[in-house]
C-alpha atoms as a PDB file:
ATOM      1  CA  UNK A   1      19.338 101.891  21.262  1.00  0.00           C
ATOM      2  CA  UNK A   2      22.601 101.813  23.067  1.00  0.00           C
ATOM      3  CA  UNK A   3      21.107  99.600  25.783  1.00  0.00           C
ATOM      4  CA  UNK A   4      19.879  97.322  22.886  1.00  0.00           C
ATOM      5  CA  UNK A   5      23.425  96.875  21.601  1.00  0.00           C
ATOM      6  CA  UNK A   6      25.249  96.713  24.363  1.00  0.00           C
ATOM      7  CA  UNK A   7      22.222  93.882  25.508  1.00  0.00           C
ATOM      8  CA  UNK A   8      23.350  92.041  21.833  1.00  0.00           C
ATOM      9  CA  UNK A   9      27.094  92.245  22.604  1.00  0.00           C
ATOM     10  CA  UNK A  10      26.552  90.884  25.897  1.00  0.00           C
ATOM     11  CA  UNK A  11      24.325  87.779  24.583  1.00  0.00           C
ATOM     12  CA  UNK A  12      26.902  87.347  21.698  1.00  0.00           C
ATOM     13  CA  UNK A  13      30.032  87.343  24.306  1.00  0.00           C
ATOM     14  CA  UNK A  14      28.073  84.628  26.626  1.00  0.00           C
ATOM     15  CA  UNK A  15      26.730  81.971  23.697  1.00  0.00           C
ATOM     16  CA  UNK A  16      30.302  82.478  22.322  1.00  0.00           C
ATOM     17  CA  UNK A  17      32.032  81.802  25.787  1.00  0.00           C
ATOM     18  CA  UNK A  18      29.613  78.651  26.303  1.00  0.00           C
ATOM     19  CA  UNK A  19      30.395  77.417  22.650  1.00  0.00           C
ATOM     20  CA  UNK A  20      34.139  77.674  23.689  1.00  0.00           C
ATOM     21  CA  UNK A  21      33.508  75.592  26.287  1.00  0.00           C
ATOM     22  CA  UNK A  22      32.004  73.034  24.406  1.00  0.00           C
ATOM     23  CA  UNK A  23      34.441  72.275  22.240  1.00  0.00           C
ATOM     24  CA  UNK A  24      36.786  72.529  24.719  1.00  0.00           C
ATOM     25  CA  UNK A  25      35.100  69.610  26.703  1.00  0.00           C
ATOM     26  CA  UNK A  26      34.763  67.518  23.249  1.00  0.00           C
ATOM     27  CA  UNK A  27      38.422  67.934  23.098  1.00  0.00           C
ATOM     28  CA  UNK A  28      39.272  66.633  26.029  1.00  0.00           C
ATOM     29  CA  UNK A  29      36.442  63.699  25.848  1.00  0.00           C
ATOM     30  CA  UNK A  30      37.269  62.687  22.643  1.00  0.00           C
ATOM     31  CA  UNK A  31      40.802  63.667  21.937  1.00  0.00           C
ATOM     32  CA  UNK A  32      42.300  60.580  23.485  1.00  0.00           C
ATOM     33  CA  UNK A  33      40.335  58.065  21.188  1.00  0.00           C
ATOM     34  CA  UNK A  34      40.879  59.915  18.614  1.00  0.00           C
ATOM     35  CA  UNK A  35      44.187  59.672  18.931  1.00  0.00           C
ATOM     36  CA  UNK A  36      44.194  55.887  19.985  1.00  0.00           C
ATOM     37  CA  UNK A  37      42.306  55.267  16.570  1.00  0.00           C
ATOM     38  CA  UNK A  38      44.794  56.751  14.578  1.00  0.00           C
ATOM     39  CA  UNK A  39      47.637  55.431  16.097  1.00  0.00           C
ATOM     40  CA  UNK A  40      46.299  51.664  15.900  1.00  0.00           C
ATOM     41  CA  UNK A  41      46.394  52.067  11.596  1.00  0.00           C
ATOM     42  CA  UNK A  42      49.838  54.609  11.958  1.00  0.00           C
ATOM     43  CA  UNK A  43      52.986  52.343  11.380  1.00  0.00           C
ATOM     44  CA  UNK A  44      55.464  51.681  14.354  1.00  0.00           C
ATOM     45  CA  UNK A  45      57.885  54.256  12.978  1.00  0.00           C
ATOM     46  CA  UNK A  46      55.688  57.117  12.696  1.00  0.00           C
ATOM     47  CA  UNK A  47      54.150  56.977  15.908  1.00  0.00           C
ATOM     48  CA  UNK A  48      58.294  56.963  17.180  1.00  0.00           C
ATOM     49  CA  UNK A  49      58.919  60.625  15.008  1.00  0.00           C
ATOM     50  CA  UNK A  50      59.820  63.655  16.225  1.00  0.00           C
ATOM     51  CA  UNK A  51      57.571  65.730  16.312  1.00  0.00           C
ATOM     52  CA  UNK A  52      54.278  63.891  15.858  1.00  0.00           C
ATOM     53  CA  UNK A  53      51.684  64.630  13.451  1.00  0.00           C
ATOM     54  CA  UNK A  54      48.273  63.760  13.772  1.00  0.00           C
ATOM     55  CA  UNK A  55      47.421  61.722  10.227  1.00  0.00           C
ATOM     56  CA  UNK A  56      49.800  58.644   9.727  1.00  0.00           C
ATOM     57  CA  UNK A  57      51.900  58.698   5.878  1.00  0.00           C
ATOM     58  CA  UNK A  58      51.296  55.308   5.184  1.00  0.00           C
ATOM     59  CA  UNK A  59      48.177  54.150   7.090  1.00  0.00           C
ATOM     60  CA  UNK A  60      47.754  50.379   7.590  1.00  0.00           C
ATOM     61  CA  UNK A  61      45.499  47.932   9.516  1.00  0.00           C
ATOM     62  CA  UNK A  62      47.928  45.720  10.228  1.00  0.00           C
ATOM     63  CA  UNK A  63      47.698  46.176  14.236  1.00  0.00           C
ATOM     64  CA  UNK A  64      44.254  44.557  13.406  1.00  0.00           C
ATOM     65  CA  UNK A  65      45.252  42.081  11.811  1.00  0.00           C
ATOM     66  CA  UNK A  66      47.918  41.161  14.111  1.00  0.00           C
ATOM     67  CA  UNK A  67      46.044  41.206  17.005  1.00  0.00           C
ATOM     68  CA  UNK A  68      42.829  39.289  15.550  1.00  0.00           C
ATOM     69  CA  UNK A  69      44.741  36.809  13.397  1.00  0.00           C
ATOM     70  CA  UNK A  70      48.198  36.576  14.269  1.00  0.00           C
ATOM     71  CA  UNK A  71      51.170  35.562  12.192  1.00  0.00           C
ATOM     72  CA  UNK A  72      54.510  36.328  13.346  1.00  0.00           C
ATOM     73  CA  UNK A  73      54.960  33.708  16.555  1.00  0.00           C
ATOM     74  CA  UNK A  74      56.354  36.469  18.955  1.00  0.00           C
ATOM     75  CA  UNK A  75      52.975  37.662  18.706  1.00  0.00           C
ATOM     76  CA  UNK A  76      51.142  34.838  19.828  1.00  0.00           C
ATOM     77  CA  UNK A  77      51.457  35.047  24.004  1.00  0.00           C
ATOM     78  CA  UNK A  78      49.854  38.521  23.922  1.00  0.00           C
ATOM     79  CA  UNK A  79      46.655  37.708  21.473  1.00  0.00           C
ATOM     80  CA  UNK A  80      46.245  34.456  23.842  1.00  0.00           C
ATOM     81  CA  UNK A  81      46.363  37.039  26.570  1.00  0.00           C
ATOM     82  CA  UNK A  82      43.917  39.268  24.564  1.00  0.00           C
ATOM     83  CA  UNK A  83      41.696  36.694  23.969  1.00  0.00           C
ATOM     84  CA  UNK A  84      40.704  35.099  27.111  1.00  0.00           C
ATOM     85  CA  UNK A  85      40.640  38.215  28.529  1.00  0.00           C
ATOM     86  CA  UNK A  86      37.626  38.977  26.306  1.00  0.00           C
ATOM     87  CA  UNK A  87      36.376  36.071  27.653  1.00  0.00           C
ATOM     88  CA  UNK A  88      36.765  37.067  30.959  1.00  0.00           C
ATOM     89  CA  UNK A  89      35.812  40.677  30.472  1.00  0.00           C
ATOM     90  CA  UNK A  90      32.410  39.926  28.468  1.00  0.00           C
ATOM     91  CA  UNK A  91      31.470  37.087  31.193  1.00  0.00           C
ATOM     92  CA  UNK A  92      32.144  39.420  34.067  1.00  0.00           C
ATOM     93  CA  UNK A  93      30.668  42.716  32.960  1.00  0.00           C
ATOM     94  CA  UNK A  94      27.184  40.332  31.805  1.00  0.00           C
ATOM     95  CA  UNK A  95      27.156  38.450  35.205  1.00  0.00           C
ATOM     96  CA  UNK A  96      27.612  41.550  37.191  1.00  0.00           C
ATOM     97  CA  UNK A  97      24.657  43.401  35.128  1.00  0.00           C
ATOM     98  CA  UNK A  98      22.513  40.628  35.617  1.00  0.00           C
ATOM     99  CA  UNK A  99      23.177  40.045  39.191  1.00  0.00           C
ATOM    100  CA  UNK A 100      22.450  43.720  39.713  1.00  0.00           C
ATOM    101  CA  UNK A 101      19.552  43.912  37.876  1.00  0.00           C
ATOM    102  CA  UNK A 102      17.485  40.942  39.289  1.00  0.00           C
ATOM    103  CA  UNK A 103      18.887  41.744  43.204  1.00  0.00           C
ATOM    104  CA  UNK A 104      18.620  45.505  42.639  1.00  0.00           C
ATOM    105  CA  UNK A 105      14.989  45.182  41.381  1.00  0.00           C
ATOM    106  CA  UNK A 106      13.653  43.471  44.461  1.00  0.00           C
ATOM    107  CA  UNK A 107      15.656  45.359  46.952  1.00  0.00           C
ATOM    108  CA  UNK A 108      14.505  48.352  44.918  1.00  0.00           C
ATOM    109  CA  UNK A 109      10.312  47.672  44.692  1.00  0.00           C
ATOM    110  CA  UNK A 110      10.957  46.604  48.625  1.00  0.00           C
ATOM    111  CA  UNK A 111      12.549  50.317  49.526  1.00  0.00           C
ATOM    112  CA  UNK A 112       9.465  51.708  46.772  1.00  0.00           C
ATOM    113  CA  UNK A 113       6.358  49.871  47.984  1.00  0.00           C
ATOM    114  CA  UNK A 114       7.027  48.208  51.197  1.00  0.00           C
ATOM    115  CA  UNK A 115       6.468  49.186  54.688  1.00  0.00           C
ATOM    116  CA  UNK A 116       8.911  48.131  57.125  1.00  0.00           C
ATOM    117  CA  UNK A 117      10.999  48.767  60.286  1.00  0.00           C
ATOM    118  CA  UNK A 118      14.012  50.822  59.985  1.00  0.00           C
ATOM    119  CA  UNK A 119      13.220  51.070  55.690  1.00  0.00           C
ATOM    120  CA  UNK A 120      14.541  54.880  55.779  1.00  0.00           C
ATOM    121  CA  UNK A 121      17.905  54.276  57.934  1.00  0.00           C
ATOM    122  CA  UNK A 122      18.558  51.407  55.413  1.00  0.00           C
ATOM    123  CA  UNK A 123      17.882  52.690  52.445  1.00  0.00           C
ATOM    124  CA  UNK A 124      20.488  55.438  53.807  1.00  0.00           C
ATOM    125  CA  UNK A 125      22.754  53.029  53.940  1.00  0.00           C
ATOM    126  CA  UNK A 126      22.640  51.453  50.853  1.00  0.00           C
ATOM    127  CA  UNK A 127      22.700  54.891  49.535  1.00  0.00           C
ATOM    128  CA  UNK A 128      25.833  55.884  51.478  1.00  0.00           C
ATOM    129  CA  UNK A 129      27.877  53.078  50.328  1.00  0.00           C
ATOM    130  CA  UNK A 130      27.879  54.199  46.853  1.00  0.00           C
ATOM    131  CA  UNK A 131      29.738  57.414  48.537  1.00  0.00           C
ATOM    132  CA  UNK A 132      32.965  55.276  49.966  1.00  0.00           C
ATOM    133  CA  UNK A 133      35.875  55.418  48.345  1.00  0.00           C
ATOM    134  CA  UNK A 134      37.406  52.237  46.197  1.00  0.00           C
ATOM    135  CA  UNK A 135      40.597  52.683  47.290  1.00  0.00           C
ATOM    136  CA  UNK A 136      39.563  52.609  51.057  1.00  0.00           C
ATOM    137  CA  UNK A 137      37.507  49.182  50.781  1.00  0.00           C
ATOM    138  CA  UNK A 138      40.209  47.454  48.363  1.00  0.00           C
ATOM    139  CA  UNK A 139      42.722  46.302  50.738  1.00  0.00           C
ATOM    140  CA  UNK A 140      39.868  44.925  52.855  1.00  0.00           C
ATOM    141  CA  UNK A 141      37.907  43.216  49.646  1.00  0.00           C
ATOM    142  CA  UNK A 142      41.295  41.353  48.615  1.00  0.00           C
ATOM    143  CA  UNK A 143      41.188  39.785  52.213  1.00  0.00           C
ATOM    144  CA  UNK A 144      38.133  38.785  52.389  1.00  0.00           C
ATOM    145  CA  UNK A 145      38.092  37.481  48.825  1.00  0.00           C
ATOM    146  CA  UNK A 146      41.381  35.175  50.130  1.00  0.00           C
ATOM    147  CA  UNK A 147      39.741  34.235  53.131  1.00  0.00           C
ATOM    148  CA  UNK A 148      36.520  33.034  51.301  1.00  0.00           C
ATOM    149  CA  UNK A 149      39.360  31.397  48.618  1.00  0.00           C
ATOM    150  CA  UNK A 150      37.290  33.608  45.696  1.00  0.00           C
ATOM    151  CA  UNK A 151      40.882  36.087  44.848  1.00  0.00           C
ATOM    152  CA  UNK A 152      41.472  35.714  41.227  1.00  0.00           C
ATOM    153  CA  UNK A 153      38.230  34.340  40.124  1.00  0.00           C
ATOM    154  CA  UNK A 154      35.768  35.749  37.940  1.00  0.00           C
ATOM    155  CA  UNK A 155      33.427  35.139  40.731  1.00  0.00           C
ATOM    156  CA  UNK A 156      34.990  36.781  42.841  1.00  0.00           C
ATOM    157  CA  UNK A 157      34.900  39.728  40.931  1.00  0.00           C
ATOM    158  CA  UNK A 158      31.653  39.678  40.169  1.00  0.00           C
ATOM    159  CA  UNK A 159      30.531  39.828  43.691  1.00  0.00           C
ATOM    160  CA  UNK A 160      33.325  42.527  43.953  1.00  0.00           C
ATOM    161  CA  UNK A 161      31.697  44.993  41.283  1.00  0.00           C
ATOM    162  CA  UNK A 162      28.021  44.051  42.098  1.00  0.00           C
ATOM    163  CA  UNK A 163      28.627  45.216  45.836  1.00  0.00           C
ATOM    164  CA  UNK A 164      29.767  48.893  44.241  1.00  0.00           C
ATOM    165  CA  UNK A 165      27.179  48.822  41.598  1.00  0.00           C
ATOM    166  CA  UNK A 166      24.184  47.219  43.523  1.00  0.00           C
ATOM    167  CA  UNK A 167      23.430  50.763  45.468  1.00  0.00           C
ATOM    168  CA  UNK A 168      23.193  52.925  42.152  1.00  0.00           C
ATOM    169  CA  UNK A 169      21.108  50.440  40.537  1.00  0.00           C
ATOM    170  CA  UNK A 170      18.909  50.378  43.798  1.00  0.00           C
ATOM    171  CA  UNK A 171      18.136  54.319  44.240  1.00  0.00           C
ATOM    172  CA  UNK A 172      17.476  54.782  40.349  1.00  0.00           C
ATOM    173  CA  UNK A 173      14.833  51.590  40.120  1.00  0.00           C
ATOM    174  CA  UNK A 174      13.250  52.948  43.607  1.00  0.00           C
ATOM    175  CA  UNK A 175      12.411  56.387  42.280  1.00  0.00           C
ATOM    176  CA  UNK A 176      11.696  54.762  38.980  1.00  0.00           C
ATOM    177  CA  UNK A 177       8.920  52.253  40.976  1.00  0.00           C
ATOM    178  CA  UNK A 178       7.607  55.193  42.597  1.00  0.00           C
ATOM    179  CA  UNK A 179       6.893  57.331  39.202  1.00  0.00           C
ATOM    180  CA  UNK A 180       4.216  53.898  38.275  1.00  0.00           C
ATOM    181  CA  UNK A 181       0.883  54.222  39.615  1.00  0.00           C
ATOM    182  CA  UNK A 182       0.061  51.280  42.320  1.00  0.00           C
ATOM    183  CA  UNK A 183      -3.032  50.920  40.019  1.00  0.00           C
ATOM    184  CA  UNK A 184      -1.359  48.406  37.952  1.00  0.00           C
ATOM    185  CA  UNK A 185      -0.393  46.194  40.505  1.00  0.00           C
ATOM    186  CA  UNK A 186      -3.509  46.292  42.622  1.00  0.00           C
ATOM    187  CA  UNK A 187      -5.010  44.929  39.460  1.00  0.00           C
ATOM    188  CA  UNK A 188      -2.429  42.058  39.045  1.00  0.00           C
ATOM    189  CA  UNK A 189      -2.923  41.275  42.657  1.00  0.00           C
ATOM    190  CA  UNK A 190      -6.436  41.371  42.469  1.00  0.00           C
ATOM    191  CA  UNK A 191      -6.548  38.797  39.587  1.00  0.00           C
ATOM    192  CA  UNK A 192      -4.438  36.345  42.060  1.00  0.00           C
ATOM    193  CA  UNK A 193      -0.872  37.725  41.344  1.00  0.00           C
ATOM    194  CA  UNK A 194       1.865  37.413  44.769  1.00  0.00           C
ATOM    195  CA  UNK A 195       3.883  40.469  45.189  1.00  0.00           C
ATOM    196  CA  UNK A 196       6.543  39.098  42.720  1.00  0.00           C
ATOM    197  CA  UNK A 197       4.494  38.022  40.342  1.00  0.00           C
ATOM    198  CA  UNK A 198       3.219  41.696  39.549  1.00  0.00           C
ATOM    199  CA  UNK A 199       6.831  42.431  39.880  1.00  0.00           C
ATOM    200  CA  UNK A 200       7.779  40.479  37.288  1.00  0.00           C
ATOM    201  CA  UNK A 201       4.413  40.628  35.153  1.00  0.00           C
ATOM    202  CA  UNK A 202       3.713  44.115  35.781  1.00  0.00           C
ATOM    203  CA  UNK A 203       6.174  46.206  36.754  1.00  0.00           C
ATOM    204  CA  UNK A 204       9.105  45.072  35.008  1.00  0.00           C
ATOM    205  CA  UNK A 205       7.752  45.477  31.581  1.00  0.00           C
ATOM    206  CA  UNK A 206       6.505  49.028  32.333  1.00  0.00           C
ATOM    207  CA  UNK A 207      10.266  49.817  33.994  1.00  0.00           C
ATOM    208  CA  UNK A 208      11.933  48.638  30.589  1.00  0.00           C
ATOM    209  CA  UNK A 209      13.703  52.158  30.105  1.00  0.00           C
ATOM    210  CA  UNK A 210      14.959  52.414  33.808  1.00  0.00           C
ATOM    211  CA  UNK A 211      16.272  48.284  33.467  1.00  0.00           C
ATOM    212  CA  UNK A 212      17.813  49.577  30.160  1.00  0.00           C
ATOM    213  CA  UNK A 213      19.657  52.600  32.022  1.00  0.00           C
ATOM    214  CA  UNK A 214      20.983  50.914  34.743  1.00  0.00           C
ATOM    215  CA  UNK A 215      22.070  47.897  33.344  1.00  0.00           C
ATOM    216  CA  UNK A 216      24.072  49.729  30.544  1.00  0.00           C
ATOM    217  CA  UNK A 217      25.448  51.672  32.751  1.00  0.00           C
ATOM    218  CA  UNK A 218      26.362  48.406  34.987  1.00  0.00           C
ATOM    219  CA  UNK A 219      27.938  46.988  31.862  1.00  0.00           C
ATOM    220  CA  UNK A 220      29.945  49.594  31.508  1.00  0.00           C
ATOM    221  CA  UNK A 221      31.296  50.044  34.694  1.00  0.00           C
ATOM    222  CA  UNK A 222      32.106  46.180  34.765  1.00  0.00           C
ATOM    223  CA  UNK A 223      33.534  46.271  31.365  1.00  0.00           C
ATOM    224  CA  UNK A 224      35.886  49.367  32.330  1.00  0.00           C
ATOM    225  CA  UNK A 225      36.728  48.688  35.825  1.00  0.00           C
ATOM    226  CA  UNK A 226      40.318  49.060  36.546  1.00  0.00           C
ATOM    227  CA  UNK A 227      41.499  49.474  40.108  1.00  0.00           C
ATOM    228  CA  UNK A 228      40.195  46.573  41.294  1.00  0.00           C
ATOM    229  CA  UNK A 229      40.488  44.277  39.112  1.00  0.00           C
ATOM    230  CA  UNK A 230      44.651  44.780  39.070  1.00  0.00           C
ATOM    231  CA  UNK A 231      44.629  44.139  42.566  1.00  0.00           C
ATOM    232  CA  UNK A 232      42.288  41.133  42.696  1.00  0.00           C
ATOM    233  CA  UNK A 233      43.743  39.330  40.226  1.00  0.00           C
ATOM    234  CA  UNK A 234      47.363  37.590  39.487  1.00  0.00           C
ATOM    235  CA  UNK A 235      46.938  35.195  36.364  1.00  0.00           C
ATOM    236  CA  UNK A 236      45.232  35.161  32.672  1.00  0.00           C
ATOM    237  CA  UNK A 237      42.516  32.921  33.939  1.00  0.00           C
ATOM    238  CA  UNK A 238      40.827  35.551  35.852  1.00  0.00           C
ATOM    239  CA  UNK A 239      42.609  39.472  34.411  1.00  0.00           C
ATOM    240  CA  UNK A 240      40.031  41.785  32.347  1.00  0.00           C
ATOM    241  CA  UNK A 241      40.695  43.673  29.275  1.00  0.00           C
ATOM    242  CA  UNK A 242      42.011  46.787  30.951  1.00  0.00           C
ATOM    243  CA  UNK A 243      44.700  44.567  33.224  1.00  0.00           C
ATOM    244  CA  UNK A 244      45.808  42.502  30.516  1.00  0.00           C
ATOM    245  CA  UNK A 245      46.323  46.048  28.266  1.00  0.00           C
ATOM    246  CA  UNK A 246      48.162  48.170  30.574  1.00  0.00           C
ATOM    247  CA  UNK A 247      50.512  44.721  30.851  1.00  0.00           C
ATOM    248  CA  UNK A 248      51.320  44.692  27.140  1.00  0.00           C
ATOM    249  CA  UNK A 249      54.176  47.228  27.448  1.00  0.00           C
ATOM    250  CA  UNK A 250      56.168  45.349  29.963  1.00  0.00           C
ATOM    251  CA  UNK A 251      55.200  42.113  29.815  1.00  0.00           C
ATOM    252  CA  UNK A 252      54.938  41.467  26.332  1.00  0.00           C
ATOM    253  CA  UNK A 253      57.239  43.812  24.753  1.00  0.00           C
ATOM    254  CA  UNK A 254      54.464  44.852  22.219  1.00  0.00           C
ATOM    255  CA  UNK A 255      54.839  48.171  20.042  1.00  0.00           C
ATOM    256  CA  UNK A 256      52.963  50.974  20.646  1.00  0.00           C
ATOM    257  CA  UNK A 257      50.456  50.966  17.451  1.00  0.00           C
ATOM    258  CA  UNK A 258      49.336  47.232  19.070  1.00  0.00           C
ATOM    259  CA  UNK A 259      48.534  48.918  21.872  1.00  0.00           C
ATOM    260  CA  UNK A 260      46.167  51.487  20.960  1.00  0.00           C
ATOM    261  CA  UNK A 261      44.735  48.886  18.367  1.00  0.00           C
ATOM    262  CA  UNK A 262      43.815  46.590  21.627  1.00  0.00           C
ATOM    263  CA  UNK A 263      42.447  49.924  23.168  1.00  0.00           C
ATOM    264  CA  UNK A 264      40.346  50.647  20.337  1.00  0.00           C
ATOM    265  CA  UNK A 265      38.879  47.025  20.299  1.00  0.00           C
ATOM    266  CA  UNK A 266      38.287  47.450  24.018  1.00  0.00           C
ATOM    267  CA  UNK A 267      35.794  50.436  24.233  1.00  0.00           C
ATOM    268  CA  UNK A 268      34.174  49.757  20.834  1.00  0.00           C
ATOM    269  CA  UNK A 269      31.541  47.914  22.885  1.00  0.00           C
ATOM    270  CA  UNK A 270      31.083  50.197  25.248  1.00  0.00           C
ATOM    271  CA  UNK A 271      30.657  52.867  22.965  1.00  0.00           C
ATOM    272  CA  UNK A 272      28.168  51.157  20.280  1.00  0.00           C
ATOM    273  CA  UNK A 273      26.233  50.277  23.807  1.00  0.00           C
ATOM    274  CA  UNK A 274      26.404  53.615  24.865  1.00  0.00           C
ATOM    275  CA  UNK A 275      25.128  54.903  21.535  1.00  0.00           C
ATOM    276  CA  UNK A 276      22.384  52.514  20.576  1.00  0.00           C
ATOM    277  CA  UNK A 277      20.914  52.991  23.939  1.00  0.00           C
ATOM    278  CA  UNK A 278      21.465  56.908  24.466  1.00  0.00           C
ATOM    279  CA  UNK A 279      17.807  58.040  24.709  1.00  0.00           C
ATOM    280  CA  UNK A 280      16.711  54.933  26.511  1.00  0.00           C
ATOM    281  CA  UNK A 281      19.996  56.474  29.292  1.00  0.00           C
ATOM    282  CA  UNK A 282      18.086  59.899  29.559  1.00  0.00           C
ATOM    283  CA  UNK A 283      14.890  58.965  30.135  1.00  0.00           C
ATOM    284  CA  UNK A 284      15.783  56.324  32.563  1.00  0.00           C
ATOM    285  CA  UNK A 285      18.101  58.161  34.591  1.00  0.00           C
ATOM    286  CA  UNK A 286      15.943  61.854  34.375  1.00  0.00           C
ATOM    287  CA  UNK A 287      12.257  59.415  35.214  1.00  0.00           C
ATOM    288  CA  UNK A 288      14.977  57.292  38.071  1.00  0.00           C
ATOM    289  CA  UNK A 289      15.813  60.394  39.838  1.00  0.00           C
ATOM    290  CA  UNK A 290      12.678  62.398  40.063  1.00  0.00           C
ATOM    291  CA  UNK A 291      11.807  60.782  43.101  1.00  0.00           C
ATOM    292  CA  UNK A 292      15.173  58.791  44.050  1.00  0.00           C
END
């Protein structure tokens, strides 16, 4: 009996200690947009009192409406600003998924199915890459981006994020090529197909929840890439979201509550993405790294 109890208390102390630490990890996950949200609709002199308080007196949208349609013309350098670097972010974040995707692939059903000279000590390689540092390659990257006249270009920083993404996306699609049965493609080969045509007729379609996986989480990387992006770039034509955001304080002598409203309009995407394609994430990642 006393073994019984004590066996209860024991259970009770450890599901209580791991709910604890739950919350305490959705705290710290989602405090900070929390807070962002509510200080985009809180009014400039409420987010300014002493001490703060959490829900806003006299909430307003007017942050939104500022930043989306502006009226007052002090305003109007900083939406520009906003604006094209939309532009830029939604251009670069797409490129650099798709150029991952459609390189990644091949390199990917080469490292899975193919038979080669030194395929082990490369695919090391490629693997160990994704384990540098940014901060060690970045000083390096800017040169060679001036060299190769590509610094503060949305090309160049598509190459830029594709070289850090390309190695991920490689070692999930590998072990997700080596979870399908060569069945399939032995057919498709047999009725004439090359090796990229069952590729791209075969194996593709069946991979649609590993592409899904990696590429969101391509997107998102591109879309909320910071580091290098603030080094590689000097003008509007070529600065992401997050550049052009952590500018608006100093640059553009903008108010705090236009801040966070620019913030929240930044990882909306990235969020909705995250959340439409959650389970598509799990399996493609857990079915990706079986045999990675």
């Amino acid at each position: 009996m006393a073994r019984s109890w004590k066996k209860r208390v024991s259970t009770g102390v450890r599901m209580g200690a791991l709910y604890l630490a739950v919350v305490a990890i959705v705290i710290v996950v989602l405090g900070p947009l929390v807070w962002a949200a509510i200080s985009s609709i809180s009014p400039q002199v409420e987010l300014l009192e002493v001490p703060p308080h959490w829900f806003p007196h006299a909430p307003t949208l007017s942050g939104y409406t500022d930043l989306l349609h502006p009226t007052v013309r002090g305003l109007m350098p900083a939406v520009y600003a906003f604006r094209r670097s939309l532009g830029n972010t939604l251009a670069v974040s797409a490129a650099t998924t798709l150029l991952c995707l459609v390189a990644g692939s091949v390199a990917a059903y080469a490292f899975a199915r193919l038979q080669f000279a030194g395929k082990r000590s490369i695919y090391n390689l490629v693997v160990f890459t994704q384990m540098l540092p940014t901060v060690a390659l970045i000083i390096p990257l800017y040169i060679l981006l001036i060299r190769v006249r590509l610094a503060d270009t949305l090309s160049g920083l598509v190459l830029v994020y594709a070289s850090f993404t390309l190695p991920f996306v490689i070692w999930v699609m590998r072990g997700y090529f080596q979870t399908i049965p060569r069945d399939l493609e032995d057919a498709a080969r047999v009725d004439g197909c090359s090796r990229l045509g069952a590729l791209a007729r075969v194996i593709v379609p069946v991979s649609a929840p590993g592409f899904v996986a990696t590429g969101t989480f391509a997107f998102l990387g591109a879309w909320g890439e910071f580091l290098l992006p603030v080094v590689l770039t000097s003008t509007p034509r070529a600065e992401p979201l997050t550049v052009i955001i952590s500018q608006f304080s100093g640059v553009y002598n903008i108010d705090y509550r236009l801040m966070t409203t620019a913030g929240v309009l930044t990882a909306l995407p990235p969020v909705i993405l995250a959340l439409a394609f959650s389970e598509r994430l799990i399996s493609g990642l857990t079915e990706g790294g079986v045999k990675g």
